[in-house]
PDB file of N, CA and C in Angstrom:
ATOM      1  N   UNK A   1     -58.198  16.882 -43.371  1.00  0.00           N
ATOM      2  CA  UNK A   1     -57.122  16.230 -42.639  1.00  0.00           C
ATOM      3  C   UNK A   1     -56.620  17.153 -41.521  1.00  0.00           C
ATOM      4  N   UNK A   2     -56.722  16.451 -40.196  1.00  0.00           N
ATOM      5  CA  UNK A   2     -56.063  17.095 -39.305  1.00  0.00           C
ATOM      6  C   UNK A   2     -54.969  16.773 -39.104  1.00  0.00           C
ATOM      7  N   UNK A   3     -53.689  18.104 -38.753  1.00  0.00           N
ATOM      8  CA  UNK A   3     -52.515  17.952 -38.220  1.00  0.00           C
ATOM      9  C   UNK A   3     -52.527  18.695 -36.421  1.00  0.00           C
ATOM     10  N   UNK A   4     -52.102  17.542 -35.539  1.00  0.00           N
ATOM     11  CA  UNK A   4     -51.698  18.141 -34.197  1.00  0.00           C
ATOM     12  C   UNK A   4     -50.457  18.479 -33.669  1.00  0.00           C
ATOM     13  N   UNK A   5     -50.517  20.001 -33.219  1.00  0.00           N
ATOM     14  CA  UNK A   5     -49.291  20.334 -33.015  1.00  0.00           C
ATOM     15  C   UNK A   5     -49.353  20.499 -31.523  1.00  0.00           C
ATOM     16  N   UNK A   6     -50.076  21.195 -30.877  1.00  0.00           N
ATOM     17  CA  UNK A   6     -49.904  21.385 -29.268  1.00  0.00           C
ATOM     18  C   UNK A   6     -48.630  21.729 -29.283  1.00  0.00           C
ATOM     19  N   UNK A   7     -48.364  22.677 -29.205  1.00  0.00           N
ATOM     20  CA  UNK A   7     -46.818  23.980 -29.216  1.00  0.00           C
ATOM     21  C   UNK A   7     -47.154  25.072 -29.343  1.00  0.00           C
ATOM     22  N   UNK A   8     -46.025  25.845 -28.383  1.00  0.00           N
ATOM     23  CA  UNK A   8     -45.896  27.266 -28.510  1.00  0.00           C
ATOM     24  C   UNK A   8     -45.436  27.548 -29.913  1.00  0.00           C
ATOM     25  N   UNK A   9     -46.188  28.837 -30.710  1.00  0.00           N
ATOM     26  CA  UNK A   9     -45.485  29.110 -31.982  1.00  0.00           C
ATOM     27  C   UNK A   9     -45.440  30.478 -31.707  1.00  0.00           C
ATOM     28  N   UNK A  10     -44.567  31.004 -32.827  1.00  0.00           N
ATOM     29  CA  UNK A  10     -44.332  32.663 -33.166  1.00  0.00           C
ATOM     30  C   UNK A  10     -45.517  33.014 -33.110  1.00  0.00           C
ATOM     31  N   UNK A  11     -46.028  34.400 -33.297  1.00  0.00           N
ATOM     32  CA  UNK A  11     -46.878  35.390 -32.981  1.00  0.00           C
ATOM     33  C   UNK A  11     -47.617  35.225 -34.353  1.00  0.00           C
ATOM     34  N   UNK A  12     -46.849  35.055 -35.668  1.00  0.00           N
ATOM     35  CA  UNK A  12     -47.367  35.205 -36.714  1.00  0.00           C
ATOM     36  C   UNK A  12     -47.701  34.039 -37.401  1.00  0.00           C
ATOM     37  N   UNK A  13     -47.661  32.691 -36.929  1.00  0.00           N
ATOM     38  CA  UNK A  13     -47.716  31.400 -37.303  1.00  0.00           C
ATOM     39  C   UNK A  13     -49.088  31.180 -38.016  1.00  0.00           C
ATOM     40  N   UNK A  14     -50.546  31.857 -37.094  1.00  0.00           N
ATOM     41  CA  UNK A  14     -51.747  31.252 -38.036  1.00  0.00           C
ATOM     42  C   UNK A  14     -52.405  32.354 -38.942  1.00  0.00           C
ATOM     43  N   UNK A  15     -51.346  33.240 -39.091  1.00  0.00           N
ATOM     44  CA  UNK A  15     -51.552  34.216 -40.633  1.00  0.00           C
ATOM     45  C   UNK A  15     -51.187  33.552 -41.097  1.00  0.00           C
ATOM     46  N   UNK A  16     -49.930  32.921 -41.314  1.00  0.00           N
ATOM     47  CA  UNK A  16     -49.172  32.010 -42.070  1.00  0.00           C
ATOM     48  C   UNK A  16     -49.828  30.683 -42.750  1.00  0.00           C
ATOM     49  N   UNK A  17     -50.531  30.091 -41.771  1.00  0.00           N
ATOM     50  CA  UNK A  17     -51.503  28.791 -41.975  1.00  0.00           C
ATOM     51  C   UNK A  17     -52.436  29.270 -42.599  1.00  0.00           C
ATOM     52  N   UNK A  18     -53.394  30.341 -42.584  1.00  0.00           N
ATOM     53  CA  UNK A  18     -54.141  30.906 -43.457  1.00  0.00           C
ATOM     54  C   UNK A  18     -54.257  30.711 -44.453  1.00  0.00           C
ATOM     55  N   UNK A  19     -52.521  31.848 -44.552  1.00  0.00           N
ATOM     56  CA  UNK A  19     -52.197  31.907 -46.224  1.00  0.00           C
ATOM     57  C   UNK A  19     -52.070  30.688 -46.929  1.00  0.00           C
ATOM     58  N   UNK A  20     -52.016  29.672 -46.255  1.00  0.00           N
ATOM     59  CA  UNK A  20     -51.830  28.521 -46.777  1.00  0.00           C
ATOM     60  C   UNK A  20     -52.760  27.475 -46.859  1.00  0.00           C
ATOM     61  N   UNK A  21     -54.001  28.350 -46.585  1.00  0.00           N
ATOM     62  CA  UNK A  21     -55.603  27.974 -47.102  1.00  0.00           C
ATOM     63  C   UNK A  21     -55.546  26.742 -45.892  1.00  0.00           C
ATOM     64  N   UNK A  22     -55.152  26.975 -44.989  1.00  0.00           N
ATOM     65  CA  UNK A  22     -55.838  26.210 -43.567  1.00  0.00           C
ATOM     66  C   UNK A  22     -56.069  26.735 -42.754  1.00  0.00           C
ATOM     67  N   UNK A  23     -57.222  26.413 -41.717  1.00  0.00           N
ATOM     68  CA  UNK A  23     -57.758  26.598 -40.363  1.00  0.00           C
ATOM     69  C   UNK A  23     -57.263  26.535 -39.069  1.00  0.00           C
ATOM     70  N   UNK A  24     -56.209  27.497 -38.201  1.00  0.00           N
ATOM     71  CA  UNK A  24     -55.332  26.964 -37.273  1.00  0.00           C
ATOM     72  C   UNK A  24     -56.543  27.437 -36.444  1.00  0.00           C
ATOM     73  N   UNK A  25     -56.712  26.575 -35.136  1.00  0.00           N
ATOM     74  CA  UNK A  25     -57.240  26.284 -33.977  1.00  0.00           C
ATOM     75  C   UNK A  25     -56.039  26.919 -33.183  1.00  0.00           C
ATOM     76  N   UNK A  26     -56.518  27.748 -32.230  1.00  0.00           N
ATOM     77  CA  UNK A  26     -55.257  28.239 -31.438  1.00  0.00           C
ATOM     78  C   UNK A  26     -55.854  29.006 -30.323  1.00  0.00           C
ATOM     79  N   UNK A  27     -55.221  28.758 -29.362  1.00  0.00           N
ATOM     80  CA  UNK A  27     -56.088  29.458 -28.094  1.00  0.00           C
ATOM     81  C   UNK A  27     -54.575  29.975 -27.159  1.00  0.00           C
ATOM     82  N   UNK A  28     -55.310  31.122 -25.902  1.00  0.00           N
ATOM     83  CA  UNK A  28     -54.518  32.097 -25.671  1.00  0.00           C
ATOM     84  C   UNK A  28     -54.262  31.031 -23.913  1.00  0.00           C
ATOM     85  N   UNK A  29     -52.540  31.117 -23.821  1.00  0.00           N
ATOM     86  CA  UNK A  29     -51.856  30.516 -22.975  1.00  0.00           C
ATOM     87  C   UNK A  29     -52.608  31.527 -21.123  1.00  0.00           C
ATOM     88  N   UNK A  30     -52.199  30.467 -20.508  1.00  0.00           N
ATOM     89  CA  UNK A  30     -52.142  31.128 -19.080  1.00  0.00           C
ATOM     90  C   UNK A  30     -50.853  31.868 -18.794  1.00  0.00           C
ATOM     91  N   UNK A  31     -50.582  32.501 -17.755  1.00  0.00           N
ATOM     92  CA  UNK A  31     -49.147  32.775 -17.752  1.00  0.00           C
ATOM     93  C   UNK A  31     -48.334  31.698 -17.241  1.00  0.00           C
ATOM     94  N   UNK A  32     -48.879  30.805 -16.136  1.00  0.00           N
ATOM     95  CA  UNK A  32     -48.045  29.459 -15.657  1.00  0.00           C
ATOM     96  C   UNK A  32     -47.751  28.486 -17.067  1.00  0.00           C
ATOM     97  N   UNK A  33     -49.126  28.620 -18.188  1.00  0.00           N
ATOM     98  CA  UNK A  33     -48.647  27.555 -19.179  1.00  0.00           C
ATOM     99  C   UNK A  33     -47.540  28.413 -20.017  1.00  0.00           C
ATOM    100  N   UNK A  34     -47.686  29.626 -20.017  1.00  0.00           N
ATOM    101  CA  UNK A  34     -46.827  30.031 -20.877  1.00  0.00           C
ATOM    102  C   UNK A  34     -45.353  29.970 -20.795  1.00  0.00           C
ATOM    103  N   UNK A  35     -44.997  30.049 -19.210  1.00  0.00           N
ATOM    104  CA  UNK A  35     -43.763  29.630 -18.712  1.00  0.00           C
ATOM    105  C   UNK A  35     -43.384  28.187 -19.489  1.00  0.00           C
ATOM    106  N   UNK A  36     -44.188  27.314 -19.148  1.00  0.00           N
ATOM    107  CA  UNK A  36     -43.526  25.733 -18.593  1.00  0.00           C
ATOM    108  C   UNK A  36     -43.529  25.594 -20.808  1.00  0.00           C
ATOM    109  N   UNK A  37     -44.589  26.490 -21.563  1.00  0.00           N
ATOM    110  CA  UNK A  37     -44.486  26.182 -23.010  1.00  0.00           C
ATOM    111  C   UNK A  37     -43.474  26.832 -23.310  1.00  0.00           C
ATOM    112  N   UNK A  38     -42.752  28.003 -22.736  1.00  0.00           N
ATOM    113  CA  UNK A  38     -41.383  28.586 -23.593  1.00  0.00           C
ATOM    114  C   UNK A  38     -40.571  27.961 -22.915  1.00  0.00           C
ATOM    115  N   UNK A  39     -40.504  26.781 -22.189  1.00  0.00           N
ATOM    116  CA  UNK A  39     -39.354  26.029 -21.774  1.00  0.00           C
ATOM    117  C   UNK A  39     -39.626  24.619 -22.569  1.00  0.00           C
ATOM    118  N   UNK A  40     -40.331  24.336 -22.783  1.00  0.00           N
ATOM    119  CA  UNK A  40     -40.482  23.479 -23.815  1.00  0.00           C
ATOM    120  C   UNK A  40     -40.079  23.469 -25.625  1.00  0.00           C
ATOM    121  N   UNK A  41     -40.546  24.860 -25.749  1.00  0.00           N
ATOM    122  CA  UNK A  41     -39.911  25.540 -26.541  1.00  0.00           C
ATOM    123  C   UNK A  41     -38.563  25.591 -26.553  1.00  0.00           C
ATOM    124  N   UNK A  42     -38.059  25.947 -25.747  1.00  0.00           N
ATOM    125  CA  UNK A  42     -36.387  25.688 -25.652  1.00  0.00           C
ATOM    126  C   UNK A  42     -35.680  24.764 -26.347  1.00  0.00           C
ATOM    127  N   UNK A  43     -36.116  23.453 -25.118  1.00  0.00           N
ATOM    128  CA  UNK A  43     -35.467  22.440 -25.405  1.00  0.00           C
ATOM    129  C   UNK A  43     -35.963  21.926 -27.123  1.00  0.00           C
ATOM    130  N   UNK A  44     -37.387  22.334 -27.785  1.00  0.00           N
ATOM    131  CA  UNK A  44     -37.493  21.828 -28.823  1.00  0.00           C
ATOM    132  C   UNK A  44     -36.389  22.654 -29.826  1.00  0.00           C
ATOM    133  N   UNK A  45     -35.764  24.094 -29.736  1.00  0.00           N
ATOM    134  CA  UNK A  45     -35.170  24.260 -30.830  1.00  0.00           C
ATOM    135  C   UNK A  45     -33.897  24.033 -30.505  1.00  0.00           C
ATOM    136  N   UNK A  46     -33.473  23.227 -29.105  1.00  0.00           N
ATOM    137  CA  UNK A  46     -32.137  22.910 -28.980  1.00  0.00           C
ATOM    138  C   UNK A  46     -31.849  22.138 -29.889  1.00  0.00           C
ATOM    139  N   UNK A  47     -32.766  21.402 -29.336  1.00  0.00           N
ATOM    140  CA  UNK A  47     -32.700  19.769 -30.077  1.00  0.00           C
ATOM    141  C   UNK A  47     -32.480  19.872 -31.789  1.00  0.00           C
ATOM    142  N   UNK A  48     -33.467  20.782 -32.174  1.00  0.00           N
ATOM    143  CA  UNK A  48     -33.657  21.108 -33.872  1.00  0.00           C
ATOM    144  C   UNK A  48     -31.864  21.697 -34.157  1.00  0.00           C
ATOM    145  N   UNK A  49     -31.572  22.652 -33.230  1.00  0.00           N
ATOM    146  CA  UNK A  49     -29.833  23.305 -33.268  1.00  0.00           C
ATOM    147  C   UNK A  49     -28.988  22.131 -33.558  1.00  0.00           C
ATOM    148  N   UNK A  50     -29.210  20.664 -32.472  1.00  0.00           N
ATOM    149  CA  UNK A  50     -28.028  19.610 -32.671  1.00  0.00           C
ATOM    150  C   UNK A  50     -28.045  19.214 -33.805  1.00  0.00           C
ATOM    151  N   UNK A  51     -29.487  19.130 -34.623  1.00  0.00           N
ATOM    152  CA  UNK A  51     -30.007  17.968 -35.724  1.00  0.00           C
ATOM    153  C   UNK A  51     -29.483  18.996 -36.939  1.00  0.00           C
ATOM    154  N   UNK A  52     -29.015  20.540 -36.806  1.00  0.00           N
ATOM    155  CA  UNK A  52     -29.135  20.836 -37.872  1.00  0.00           C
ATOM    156  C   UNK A  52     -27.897  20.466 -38.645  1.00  0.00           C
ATOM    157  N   UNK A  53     -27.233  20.620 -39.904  1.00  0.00           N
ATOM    158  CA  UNK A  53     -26.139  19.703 -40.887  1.00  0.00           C
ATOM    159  C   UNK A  53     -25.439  21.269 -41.459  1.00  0.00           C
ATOM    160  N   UNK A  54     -26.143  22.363 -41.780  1.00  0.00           N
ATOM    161  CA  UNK A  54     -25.232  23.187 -42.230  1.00  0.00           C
ATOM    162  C   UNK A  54     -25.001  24.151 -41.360  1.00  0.00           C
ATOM    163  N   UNK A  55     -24.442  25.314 -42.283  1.00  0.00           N
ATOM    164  CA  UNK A  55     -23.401  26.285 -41.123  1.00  0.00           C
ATOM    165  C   UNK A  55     -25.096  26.927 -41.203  1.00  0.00           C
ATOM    166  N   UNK A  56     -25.848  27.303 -42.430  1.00  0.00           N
ATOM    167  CA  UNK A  56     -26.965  28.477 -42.130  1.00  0.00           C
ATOM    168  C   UNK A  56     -27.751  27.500 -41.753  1.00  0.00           C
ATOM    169  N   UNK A  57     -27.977  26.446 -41.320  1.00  0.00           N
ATOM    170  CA  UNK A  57     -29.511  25.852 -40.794  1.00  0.00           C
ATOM    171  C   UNK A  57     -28.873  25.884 -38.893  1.00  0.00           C
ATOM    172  N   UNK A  58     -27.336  25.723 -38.682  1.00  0.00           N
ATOM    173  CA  UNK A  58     -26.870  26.248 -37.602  1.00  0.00           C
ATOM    174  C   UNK A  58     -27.039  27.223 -36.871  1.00  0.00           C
ATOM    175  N   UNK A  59     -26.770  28.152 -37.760  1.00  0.00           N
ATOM    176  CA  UNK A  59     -27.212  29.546 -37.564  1.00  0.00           C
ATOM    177  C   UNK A  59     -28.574  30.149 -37.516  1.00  0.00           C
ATOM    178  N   UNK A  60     -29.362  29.540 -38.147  1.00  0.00           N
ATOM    179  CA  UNK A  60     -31.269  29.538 -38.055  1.00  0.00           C
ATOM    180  C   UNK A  60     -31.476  28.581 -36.458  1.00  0.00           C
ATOM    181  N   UNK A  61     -30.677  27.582 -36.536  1.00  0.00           N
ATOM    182  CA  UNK A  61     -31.361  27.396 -35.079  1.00  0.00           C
ATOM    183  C   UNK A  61     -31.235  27.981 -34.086  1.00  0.00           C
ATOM    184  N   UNK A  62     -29.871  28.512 -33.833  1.00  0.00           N
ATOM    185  CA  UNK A  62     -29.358  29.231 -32.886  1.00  0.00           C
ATOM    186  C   UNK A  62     -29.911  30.952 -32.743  1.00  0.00           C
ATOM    187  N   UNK A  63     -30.888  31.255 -33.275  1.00  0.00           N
ATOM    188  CA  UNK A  63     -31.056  32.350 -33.678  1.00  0.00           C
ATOM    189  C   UNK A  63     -32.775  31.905 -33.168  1.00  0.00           C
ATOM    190  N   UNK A  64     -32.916  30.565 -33.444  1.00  0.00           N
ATOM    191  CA  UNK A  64     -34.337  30.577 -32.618  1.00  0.00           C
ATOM    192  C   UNK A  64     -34.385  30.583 -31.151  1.00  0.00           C
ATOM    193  N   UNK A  65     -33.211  29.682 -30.611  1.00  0.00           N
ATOM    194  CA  UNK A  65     -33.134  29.784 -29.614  1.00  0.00           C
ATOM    195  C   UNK A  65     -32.830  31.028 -28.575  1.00  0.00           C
ATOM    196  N   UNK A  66     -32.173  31.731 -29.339  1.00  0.00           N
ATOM    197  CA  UNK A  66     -31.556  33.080 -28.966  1.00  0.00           C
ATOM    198  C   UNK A  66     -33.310  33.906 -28.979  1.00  0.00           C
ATOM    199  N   UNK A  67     -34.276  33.952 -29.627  1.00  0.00           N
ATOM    200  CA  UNK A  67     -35.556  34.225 -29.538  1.00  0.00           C
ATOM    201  C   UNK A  67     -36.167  33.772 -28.511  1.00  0.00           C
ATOM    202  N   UNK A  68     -36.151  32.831 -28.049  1.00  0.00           N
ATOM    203  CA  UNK A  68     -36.946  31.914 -26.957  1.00  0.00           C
ATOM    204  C   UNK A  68     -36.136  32.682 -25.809  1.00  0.00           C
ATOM    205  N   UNK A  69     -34.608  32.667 -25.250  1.00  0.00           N
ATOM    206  CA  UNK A  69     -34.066  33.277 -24.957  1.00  0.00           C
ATOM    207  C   UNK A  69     -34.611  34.521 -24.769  1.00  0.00           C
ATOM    208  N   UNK A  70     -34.870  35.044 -25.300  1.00  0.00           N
ATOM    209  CA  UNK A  70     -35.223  36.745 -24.879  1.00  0.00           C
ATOM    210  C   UNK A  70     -36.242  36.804 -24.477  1.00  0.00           C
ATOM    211  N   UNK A  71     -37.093  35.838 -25.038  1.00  0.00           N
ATOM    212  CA  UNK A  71     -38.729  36.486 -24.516  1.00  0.00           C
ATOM    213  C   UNK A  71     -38.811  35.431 -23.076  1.00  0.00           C
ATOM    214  N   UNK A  72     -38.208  34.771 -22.905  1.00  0.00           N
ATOM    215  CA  UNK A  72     -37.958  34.086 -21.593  1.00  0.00           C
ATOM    216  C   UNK A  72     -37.263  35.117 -20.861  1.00  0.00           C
ATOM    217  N   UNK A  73     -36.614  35.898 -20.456  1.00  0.00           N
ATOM    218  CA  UNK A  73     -35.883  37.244 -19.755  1.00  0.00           C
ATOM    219  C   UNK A  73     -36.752  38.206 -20.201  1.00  0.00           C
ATOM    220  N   UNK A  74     -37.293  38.385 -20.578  1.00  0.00           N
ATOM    221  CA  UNK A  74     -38.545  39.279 -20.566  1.00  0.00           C
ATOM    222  C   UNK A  74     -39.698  38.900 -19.577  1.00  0.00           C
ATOM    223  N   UNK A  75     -40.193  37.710 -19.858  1.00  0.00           N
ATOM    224  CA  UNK A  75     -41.498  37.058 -19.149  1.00  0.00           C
ATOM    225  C   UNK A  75     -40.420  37.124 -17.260  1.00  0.00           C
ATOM    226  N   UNK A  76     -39.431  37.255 -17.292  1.00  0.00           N
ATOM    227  CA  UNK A  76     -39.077  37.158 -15.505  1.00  0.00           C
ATOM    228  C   UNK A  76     -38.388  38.768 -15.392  1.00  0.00           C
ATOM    229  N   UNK A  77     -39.100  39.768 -16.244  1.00  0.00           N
ATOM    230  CA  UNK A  77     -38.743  41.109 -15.932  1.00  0.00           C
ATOM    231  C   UNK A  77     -37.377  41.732 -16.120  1.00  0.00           C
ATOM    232  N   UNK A  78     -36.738  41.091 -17.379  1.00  0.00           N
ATOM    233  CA  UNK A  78     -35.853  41.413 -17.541  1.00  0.00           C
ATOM    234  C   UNK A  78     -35.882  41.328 -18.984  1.00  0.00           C
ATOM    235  N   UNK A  79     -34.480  41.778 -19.341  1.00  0.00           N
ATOM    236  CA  UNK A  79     -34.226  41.564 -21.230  1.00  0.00           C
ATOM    237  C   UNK A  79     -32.990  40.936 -21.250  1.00  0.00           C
ATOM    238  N   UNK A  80     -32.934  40.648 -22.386  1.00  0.00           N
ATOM    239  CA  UNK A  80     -31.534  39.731 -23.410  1.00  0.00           C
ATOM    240  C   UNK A  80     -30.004  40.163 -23.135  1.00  0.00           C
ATOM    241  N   UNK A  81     -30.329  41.856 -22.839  1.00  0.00           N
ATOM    242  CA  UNK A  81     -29.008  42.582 -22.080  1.00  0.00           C
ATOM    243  C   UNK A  81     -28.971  41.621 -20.436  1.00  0.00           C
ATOM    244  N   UNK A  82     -29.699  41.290 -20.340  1.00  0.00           N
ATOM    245  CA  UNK A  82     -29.315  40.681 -18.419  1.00  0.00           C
ATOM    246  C   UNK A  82     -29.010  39.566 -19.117  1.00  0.00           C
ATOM    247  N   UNK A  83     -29.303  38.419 -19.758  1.00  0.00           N
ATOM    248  CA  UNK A  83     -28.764  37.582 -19.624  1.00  0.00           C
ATOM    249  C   UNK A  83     -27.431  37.627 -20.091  1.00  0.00           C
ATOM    250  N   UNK A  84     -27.134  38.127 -21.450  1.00  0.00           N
ATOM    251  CA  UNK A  84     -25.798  39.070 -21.776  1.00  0.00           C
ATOM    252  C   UNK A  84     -24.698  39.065 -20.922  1.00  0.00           C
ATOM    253  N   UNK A  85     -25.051  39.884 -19.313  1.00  0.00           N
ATOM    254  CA  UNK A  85     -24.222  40.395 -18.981  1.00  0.00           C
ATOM    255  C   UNK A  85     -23.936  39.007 -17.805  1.00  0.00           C
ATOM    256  N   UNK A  86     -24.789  38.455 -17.324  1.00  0.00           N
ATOM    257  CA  UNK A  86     -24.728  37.257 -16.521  1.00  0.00           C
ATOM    258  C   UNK A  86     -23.800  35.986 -17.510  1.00  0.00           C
ATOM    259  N   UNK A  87     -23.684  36.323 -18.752  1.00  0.00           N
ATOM    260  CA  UNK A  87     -22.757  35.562 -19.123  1.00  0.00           C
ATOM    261  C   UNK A  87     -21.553  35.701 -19.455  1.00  0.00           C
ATOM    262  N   UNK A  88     -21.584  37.397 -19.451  1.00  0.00           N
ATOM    263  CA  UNK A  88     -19.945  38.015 -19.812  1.00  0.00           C
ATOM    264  C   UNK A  88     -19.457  37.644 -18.060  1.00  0.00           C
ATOM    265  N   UNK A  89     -20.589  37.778 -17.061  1.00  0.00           N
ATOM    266  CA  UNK A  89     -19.781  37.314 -15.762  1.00  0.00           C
ATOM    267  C   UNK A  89     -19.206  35.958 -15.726  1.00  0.00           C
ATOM    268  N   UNK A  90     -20.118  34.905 -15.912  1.00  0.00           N
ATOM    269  CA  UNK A  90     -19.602  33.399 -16.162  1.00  0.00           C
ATOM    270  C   UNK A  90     -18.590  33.428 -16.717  1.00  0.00           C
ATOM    271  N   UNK A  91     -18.406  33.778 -17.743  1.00  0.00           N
ATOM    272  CA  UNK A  91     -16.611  33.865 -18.674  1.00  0.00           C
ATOM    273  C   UNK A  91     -16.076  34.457 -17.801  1.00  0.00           C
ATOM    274  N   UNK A  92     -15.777  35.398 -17.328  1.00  0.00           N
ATOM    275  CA  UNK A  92     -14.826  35.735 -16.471  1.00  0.00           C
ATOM    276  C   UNK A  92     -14.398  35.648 -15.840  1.00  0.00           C
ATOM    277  N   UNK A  93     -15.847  34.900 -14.993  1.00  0.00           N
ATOM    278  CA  UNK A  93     -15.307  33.669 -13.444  1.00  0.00           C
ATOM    279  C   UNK A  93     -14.507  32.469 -14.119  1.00  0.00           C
ATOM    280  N   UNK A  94     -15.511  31.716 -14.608  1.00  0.00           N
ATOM    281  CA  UNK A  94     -15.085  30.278 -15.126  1.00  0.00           C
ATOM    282  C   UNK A  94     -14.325  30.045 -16.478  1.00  0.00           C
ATOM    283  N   UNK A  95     -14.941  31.140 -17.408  1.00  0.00           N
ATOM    284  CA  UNK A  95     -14.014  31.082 -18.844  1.00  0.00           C
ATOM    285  C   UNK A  95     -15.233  30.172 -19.791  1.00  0.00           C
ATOM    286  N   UNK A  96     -14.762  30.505 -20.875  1.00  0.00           N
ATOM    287  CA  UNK A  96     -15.561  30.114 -22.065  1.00  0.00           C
ATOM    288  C   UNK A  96     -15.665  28.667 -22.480  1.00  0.00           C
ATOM    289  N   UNK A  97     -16.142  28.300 -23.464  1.00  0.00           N
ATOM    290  CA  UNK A  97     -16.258  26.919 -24.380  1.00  0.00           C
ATOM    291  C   UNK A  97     -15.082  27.165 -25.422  1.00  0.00           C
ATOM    292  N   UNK A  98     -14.130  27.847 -25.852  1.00  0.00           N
ATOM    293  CA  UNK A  98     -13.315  28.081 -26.715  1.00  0.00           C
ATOM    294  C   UNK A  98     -11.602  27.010 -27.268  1.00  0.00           C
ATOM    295  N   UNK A  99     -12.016  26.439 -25.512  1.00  0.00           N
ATOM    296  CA  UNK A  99     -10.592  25.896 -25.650  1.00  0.00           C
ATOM    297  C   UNK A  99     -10.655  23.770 -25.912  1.00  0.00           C
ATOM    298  N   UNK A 100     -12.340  23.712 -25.739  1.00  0.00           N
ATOM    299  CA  UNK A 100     -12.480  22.544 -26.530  1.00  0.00           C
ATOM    300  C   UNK A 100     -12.467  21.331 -25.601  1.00  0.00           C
ATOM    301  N   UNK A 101     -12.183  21.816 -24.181  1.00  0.00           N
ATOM    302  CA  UNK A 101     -11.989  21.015 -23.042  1.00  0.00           C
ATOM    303  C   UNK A 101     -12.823  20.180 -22.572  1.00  0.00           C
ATOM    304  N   UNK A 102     -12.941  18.706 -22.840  1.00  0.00           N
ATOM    305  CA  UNK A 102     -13.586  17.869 -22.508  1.00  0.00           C
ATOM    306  C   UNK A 102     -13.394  17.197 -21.271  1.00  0.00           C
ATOM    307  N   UNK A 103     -13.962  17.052 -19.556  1.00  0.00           N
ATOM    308  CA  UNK A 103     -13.511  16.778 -18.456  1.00  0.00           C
ATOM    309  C   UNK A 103     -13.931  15.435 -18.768  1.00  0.00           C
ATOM    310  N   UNK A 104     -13.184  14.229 -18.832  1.00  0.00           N
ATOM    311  CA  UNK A 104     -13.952  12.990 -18.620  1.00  0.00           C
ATOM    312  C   UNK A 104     -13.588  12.741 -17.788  1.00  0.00           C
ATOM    313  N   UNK A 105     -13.378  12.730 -16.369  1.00  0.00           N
ATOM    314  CA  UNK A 105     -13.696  12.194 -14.609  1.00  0.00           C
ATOM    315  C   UNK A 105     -12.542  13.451 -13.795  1.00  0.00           C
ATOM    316  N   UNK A 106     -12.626  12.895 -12.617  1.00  0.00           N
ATOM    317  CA  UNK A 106     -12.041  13.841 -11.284  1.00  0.00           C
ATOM    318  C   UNK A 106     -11.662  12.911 -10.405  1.00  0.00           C
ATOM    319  N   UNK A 107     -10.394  12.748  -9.477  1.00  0.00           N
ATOM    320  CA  UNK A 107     -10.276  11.924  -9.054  1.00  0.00           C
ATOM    321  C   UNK A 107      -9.568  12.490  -7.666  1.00  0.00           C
ATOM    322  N   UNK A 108     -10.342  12.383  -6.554  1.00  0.00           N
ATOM    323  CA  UNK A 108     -10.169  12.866  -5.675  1.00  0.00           C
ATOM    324  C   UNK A 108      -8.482  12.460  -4.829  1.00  0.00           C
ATOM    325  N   UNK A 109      -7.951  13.695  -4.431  1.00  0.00           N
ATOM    326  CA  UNK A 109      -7.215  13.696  -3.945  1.00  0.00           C
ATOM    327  C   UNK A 109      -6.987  13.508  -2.558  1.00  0.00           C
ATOM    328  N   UNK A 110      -5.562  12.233  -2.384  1.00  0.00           N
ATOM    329  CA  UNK A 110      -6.042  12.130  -0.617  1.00  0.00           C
ATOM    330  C   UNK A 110      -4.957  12.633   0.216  1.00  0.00           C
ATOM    331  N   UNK A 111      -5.056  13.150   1.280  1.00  0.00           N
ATOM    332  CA  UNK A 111      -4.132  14.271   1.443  1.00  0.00           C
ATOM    333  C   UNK A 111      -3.575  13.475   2.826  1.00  0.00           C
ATOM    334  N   UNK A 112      -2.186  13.563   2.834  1.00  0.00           N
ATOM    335  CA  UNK A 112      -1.353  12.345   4.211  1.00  0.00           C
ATOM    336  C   UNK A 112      -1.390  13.348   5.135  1.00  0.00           C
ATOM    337  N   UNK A 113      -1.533  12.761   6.357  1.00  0.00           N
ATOM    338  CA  UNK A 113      -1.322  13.537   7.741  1.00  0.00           C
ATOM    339  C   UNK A 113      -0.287  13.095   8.406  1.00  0.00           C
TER     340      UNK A 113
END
């Protein structure tokens, strides 16, 4: 029985399949595919982050993503400290997610002459 995955996985994924007395088929990315697959990657463990129900399956997703995250700032010559600090700047300009603030519309102001 075949299973198709076509996805980027961890480094250690077809030891893993091994051990588990199957045959992973797996071949080595380009660097353009490897980009556009750790952005795919992304959005797949976002998505897995929304779907998850507890505080530790919360915390397992966010911790994948935070992985994808790094080796994405790595692959553009940088590390996890740059994105880090590009976000301690954002808070400081704009401010955090902390206060729960939901914008539902903007309504332009018209100014009398």
């Amino acid at each position: 029985m075949e299973n198709i995955y076509n996805k980027l996985v961890r480094d250690n994924i077809p030891n893993i399949i091994k051990d588990n007395g199957e045959t992973p088929i797996t071949r080595i990315l380009s660097e353009n595919e490897y980009k556009k697959e750790l952005l795919k990657k992304l959005l797949e463990e976002c998505h897995e982050l929304i779907a998850a129900k507890t505080s530790f399956q919360i915390l397992e997703e966010a911790a994948d993503v935070f992985e994808v995250l790094k080796v994405i700032s790595q692959l553009e010559g940088e590390n996890i400290n740059t994105v880090m600090e590009l976000a301690n700047q954002k808070r400081l300009k704009k401010g955090s997610f902390t206060k729960k603030i939901f914008l539902e519309k903007t309504i332009k102001n018209i100014q009398e002459k």
